[in-house]
Protein backbone atom coordinates (compact mmCIF):
# COMPACT_ATOMS: atom_id res chain seq x y z
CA UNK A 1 31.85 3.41 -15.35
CA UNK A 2 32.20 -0.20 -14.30
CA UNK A 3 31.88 0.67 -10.74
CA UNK A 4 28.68 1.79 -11.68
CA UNK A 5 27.60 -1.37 -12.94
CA UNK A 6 29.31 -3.39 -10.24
CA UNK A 7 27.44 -1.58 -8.32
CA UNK A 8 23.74 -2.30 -10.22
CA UNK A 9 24.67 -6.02 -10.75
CA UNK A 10 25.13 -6.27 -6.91
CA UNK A 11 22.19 -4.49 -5.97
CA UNK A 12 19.98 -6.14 -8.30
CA UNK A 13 21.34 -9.30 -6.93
CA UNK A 14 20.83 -8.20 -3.48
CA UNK A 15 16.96 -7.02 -4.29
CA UNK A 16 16.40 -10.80 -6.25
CA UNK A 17 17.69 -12.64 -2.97
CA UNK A 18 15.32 -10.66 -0.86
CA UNK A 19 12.52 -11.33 -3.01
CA UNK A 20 13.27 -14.89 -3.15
CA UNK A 21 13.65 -14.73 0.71
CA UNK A 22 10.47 -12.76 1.25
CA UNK A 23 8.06 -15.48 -1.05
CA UNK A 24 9.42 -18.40 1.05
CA UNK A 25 8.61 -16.72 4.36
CA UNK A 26 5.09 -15.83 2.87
CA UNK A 27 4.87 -19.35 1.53
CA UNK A 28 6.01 -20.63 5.52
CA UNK A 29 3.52 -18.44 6.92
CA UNK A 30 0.77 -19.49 4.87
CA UNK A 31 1.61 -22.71 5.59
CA UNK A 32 1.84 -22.18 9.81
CA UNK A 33 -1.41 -20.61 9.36
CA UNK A 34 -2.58 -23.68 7.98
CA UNK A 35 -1.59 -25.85 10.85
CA UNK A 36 -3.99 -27.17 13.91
CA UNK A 37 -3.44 -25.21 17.23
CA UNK A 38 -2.04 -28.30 19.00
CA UNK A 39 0.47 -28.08 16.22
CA UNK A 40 1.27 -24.28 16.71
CA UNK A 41 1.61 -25.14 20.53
CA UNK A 42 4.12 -28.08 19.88
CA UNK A 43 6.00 -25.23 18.64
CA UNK A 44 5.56 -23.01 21.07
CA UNK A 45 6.86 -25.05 23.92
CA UNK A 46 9.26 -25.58 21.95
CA UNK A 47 9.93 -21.41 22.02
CA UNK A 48 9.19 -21.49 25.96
CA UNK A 49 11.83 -24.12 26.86
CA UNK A 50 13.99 -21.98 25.12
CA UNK A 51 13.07 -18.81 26.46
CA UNK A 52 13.59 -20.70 30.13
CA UNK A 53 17.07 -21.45 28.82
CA UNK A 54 17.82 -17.40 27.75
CA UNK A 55 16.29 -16.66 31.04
CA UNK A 56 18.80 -18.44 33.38
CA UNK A 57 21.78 -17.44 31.43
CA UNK A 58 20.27 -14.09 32.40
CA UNK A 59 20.15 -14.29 35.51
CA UNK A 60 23.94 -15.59 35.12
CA UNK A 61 24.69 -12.50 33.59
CA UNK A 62 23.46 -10.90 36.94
CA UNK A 63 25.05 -13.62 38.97
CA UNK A 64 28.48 -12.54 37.21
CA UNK A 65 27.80 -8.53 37.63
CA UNK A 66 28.04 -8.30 33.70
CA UNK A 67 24.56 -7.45 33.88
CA UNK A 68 22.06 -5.04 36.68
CA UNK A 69 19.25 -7.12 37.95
CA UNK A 70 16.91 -4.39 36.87
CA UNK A 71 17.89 -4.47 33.28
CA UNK A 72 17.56 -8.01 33.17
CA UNK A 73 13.99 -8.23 34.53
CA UNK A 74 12.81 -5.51 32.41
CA UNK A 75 14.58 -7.80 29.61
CA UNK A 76 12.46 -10.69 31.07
CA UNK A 77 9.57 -8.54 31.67
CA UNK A 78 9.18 -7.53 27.93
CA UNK A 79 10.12 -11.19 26.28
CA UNK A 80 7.12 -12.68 28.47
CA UNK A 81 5.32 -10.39 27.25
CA UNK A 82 6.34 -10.65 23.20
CA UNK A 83 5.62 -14.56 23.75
CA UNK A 84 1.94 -13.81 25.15
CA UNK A 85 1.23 -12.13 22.17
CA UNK A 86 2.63 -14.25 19.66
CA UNK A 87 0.64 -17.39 20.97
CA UNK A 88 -2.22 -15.25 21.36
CA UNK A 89 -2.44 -13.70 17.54
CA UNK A 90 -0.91 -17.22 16.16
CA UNK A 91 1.24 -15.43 13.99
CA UNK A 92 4.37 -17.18 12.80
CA UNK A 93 7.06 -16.89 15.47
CA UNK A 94 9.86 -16.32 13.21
CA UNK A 95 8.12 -13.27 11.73
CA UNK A 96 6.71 -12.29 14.94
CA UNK A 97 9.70 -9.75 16.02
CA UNK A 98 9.34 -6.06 15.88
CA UNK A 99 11.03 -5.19 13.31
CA UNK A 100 9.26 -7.80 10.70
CA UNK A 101 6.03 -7.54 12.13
CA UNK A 102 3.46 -7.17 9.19
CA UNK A 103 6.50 -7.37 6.69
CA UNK A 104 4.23 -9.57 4.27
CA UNK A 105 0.82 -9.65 3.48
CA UNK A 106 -0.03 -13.04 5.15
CA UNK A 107 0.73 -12.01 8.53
CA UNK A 108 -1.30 -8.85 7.87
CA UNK A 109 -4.33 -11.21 6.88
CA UNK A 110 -3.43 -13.56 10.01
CA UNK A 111 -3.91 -10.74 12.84
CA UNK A 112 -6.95 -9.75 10.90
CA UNK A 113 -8.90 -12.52 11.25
C-alpha cells in the first residue's frame, strides 16, 4: 500500500509543479503581450540570428553527409515558415511551438485579437 501512496504523493507533486509552471508562462505571456512591437522585434532578431546560426550548422550537417540536402531544406523550409507566423500573430515565441500552441488561455486571447 505505500507504493500506492508513493505513487499519489509524486503525482500530486508532479501536477502542483505544472501548475506552478503553467501560471508563470501565462503571467510571461501576458506580460509579452503587453510589450511595444519594437520591443517584440528586439526579440525577434534576436530569434533570427539564431535561426541563421541553426541554419549553417545545417548545412554542415549536409556538408558532412550526416544529413540529405533535401531533408535539410524542407527542415529550413518549414522553420522560415514557423518564424513568419510567430512575428506575424505576436504570440510569445517560447509558447509558439506546435505542441504548446494555445496551451493557455492568453495565447488563445492573443491570436484572437
Amino acid at each position: 500500500m505505500a507504493c500506492a501512496t508513493e505513487k499519489d504523493t509524486t503525482k500530486a507533486s508532479t501536477d502542483d509543479e505544472r501548475e506552478k509552471m503553467r501560471e508563470k508562462m501565462e503571467t510571461s505571456i501576458k506580460k509579452w503581450n503587453s510589450l511595444k512591437t519594437a520591443d517584440k522585434e528586439k526579440v525577434y532578431k534576436i530569434l533570427e540570428e539564431r535561426e541563421a546560426a541553426d541554419q549553417k550548422l545545417l548545412d554542415q550537417l549536409v556538408t558532412l553527409g550526416v544529413m540529405d540536402q533535401k531533408d535539410v531544406s524542407e527542415i529550413k523550409m518549414h522553420r522560415k515558415e514557423m518564424m513568419d507566423d510567430l512575428k506575424k500573430s505576436g504570440m510569445f515565441p517560447l509558447v509558439g511551438q506546435k505542441r504548446h500552441r494555445g496551451s493557455c488561455d492568453c495565447q488563445k486571447e492573443k491570436r484572437e485579437e
